[in-house]
Protein backbone atom coordinates (compact mmCIF):
# COMPACT_ATOMS: atom_id res chain seq x y z
CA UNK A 1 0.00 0.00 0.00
CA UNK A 2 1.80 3.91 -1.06
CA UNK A 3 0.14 5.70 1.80
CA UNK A 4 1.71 8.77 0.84
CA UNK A 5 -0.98 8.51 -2.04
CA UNK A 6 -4.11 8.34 0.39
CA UNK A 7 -3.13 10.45 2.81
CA UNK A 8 -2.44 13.05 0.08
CA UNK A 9 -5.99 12.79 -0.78
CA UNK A 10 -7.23 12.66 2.02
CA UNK A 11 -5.51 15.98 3.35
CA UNK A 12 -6.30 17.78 0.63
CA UNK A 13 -10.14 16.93 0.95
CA UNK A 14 -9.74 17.92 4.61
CA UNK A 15 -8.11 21.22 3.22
CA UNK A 16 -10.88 21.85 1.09
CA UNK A 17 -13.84 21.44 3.07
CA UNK A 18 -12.02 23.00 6.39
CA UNK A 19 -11.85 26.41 3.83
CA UNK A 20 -15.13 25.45 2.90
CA UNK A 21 -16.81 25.29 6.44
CA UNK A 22 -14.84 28.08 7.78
CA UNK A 23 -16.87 30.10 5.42
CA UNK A 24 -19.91 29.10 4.86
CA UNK A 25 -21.95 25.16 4.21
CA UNK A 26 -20.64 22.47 2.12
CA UNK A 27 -23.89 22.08 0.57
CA UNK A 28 -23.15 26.03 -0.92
CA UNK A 29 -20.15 24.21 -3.05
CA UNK A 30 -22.26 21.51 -4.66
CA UNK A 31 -23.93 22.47 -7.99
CA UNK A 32 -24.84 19.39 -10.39
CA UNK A 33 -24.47 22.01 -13.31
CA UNK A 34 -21.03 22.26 -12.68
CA UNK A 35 -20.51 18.62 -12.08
CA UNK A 36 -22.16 17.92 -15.32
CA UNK A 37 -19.59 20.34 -17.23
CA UNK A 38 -16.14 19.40 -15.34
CA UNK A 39 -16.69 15.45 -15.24
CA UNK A 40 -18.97 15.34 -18.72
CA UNK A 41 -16.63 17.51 -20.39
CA UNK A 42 -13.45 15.75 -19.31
CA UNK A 43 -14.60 12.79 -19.95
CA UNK A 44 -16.13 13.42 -23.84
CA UNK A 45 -12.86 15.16 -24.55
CA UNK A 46 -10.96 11.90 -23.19
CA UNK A 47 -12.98 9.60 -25.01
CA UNK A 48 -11.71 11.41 -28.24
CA UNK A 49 -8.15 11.48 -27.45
CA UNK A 50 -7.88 7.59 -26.86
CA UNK A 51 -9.54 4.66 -27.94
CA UNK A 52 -12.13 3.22 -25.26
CA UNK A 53 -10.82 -0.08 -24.17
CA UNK A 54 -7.18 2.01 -23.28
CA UNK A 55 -9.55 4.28 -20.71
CA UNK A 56 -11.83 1.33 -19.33
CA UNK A 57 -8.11 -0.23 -18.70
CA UNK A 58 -6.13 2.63 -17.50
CA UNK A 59 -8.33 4.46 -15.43
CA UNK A 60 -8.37 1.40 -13.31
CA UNK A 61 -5.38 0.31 -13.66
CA UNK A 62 -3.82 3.88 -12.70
CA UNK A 63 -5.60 3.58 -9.42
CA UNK A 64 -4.43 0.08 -8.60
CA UNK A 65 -0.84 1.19 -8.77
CA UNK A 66 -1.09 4.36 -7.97
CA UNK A 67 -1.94 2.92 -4.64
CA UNK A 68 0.08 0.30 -4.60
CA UNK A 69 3.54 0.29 -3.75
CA UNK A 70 6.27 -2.57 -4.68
CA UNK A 71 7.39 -4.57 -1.78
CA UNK A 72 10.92 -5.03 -2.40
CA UNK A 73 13.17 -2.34 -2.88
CA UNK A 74 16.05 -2.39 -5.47
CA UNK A 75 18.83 -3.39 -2.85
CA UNK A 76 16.47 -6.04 -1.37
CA UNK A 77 15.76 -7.10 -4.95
CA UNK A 78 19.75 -7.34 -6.28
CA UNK A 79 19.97 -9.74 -2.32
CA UNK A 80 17.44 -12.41 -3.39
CA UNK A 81 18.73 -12.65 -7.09
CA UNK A 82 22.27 -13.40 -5.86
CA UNK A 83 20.53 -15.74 -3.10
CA UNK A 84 19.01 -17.52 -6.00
CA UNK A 85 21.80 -17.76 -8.29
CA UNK A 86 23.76 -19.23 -5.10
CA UNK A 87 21.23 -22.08 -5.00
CA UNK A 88 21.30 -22.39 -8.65
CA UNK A 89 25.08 -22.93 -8.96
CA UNK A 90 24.91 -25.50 -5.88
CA UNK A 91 21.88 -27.75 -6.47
CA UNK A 92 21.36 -26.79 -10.35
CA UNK A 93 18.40 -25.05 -11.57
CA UNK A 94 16.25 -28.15 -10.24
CA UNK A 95 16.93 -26.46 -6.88
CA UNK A 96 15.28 -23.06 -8.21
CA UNK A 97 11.94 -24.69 -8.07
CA UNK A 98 11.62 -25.25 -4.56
CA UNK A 99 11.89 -21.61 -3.69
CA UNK A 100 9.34 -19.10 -2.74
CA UNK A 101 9.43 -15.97 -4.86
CA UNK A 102 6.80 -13.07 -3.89
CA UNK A 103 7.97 -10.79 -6.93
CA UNK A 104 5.51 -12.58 -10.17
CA UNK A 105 7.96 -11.09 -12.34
CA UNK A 106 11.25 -12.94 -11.00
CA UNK A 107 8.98 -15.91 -10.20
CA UNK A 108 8.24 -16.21 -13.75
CA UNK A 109 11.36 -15.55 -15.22
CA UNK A 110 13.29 -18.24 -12.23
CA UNK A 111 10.66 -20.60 -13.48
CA UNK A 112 12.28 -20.53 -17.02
CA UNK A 113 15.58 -21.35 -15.75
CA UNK A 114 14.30 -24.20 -13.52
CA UNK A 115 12.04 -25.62 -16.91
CA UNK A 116 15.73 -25.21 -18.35
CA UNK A 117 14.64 -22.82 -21.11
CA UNK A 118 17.45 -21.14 -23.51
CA UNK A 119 18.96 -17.67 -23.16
CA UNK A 120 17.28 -16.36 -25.93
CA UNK A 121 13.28 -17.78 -24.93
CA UNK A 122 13.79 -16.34 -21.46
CA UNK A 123 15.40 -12.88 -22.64
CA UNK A 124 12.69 -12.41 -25.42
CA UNK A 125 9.66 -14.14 -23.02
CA UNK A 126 10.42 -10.90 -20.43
CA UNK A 127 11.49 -8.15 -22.38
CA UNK A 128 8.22 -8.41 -24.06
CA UNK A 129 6.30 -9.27 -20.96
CA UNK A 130 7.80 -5.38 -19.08
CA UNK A 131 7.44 -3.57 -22.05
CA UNK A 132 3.80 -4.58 -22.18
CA UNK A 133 3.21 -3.86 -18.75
CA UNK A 134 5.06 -0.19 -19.09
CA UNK A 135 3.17 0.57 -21.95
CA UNK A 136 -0.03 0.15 -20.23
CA UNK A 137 0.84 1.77 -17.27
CA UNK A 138 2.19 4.69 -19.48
CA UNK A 139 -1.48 4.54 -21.34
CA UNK A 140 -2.87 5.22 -17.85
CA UNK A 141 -0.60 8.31 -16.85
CA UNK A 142 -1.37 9.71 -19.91
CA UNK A 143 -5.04 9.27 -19.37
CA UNK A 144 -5.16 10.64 -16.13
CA UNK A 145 -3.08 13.90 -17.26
CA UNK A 146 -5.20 14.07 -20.07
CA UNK A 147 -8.13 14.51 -18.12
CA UNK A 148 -5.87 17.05 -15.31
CA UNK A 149 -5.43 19.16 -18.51
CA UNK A 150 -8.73 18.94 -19.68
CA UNK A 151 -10.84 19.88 -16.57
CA UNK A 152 -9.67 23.16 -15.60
CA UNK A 153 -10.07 23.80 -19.38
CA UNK A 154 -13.98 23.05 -19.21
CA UNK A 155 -13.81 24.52 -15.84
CA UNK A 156 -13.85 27.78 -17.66
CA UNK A 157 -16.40 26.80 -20.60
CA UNK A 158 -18.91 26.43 -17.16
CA UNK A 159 -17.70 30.04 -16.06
CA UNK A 160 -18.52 31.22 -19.69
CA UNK A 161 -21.48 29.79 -19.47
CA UNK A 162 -22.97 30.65 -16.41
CA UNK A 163 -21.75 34.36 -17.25
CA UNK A 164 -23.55 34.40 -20.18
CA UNK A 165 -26.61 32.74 -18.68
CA UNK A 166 -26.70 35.56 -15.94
CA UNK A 167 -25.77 38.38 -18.42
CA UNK A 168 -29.40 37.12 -20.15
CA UNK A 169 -30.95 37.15 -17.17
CA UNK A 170 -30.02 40.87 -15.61
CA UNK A 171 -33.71 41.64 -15.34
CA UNK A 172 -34.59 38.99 -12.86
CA UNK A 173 -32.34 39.44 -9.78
CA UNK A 174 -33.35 36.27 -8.12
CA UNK A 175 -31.39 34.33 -10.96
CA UNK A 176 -28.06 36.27 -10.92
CA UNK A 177 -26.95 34.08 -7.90
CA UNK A 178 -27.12 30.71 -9.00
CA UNK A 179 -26.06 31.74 -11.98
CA UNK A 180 -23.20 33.37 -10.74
CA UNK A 181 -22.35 30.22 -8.27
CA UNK A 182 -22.27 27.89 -11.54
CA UNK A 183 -19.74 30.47 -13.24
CA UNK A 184 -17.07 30.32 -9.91
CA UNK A 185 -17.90 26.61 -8.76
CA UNK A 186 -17.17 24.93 -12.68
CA UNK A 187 -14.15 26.70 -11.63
CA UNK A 188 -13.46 25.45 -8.50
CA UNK A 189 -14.52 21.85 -9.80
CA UNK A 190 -12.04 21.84 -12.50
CA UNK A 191 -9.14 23.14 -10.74
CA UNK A 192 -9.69 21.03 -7.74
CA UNK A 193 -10.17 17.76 -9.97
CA UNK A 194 -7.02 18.22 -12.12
CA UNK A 195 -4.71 19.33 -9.11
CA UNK A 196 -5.78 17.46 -6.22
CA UNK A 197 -6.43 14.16 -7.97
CA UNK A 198 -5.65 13.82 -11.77
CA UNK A 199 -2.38 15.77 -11.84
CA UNK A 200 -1.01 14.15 -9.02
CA UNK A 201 -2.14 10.51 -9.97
CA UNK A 202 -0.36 11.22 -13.41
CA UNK A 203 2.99 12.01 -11.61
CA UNK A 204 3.03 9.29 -9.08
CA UNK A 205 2.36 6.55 -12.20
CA UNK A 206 5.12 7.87 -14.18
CA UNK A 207 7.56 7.55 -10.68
CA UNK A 208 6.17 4.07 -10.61
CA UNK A 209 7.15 3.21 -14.48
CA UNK A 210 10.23 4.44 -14.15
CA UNK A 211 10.58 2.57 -11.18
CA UNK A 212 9.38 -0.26 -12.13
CA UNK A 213 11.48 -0.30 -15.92
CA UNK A 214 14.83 -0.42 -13.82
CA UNK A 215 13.21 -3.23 -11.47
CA UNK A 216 12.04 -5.39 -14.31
CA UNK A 217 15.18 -4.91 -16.58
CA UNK A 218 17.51 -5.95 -13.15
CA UNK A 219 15.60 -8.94 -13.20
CA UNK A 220 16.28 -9.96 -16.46
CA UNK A 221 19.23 -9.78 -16.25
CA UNK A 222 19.89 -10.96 -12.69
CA UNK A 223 17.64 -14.09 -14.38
CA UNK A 224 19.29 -14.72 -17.65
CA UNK A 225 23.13 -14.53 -15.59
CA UNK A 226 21.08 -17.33 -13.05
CA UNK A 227 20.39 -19.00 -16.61
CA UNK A 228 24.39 -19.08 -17.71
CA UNK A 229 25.14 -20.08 -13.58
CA UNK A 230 27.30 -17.14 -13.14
CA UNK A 231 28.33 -16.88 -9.60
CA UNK A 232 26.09 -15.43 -6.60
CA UNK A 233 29.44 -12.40 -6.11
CA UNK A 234 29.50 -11.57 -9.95
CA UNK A 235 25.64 -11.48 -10.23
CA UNK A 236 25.48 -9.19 -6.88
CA UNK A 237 28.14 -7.00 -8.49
CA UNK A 238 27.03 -6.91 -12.04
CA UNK A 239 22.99 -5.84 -10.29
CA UNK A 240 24.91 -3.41 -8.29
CA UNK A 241 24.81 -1.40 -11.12
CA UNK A 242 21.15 -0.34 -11.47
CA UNK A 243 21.29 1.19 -7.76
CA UNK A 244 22.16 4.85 -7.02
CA UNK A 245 25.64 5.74 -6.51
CA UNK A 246 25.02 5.93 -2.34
CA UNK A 247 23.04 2.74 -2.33
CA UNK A 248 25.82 0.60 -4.47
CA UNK A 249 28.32 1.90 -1.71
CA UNK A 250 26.22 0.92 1.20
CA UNK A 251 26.05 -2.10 -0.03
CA UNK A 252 29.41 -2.87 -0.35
CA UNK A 253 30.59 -1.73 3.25
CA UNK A 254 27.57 -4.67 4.27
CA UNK A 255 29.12 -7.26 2.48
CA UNK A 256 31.54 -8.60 4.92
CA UNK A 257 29.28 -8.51 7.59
């Protein structure tokens, strides 16, 4: 679970409607003609930019992993490959299939080497199995900036409109107020949506693919060195590689311990 994501939310919303009730009701910030423009707007101008089975997947699967958060860390990650290629050089890769793996990724990919599967199978097999899963998770970052741009955009089409709607209606006073309160709250709506939620969604997916690009391409080739039975030290310094500069020396000083 990323709790930074949730309890971003969820102190933003207490932001909001703390302003809100210092002020005045809640129920003076909801307007369905608003609504109707910010989310109905966003969402027709989506629905042009991409086709609709990319936004029935990544909308969903945005919010999966923009809420979750992977387990092992790159350091952890580099440990168990070198643990594994340990027991691979010792019992052979027969020995590989007795392990418990909580990553699917490396599971799949140590399964290859225990079914004895060539270089090339394996290499080809999960290159094409992370690029598939980046590009989807790079279909729903997209999505959910697309609709962060889009809704303070319409956000000002429900300002224009409720301007215009209480320009025509300067005669009767009694209609100048909601009128007025559609004009600032499409507003509101729109700018709230695309930097509370969308925006911010948007960012933390495209931390996670890059994130998750380095993870998956260290496993591939912590895997495919497993595959040749390079030793646990060369694997654990080869991996050593894909950490940051601080991490890789950290790591080292640990060693001998």
């Amino acid at each position: 679970m990323d709790i930074a994501t949730g309890l971003g939310l969820i102190s933003g919303a207490v932001v909001l409607v703390t302003l809100i009730l210092m002020g005045g009701e809640l129920g003076m910030f909801l307007d369905y003609h608003a609504a109707i423009v910010i989310f109905g707007g966003s969402f027709a101008a989506t629905l042009i930019r991409f086709p609709l089975a990319s936004i029935f997947h990544g909308i969903p699967m945005g919010m999966k992993f923009a809420f979750t958060l992977r387990r092992t860390t790159q350091r952890e990650l580099v440990e168990e490959i070198a643990g594994l290629a340990e027991i691979a050089r010792k019992n052979g890769p027969i020995g590989l299939e007795r392990v418990e793996i909580d990553d699917p990724f490396l599971a799949k990919g140590v399964r290859y080497v225990a079914d004895g599967y060539d270089a090339d199978f394996i290499r080809d097999n999960l290159e094409r199995d992370r690029d598939n899963f980046l590009t989807h998770l790079d279909e729903g970052q997209k999505i959910y900036r697309a609709i962060g741009d889009c809704a303070p955009a319409f956000g000002m089409v429900g300002t224009l409109i409720g301007m215009v709607q209480m320009f025509a209606n300067m005669t009767d006073p009694s209609k100048l107020g909601p009128y007025m309160a559609v004009a600032l709250l499409a507003t509101f709506y729109g700018a709230a949506v695309a930097n509370l939620f969308c925006l911010p969604i948007a960012d933390k997916l495209h931390v996670k693919l890059l994130d998750e690009e380095i993870n998956r391409t260290l496993i591939i080739d912590g895997v495919l060195m497993m595959r040749d039975s390079k030793s646990p030290a060369l694997v654990r310094e080869m991996l050593l590689a894909y950490l940051p500069e601080k991490h890789r020396h950290e790591d080292v000083e640990l060693a001998p311990a």
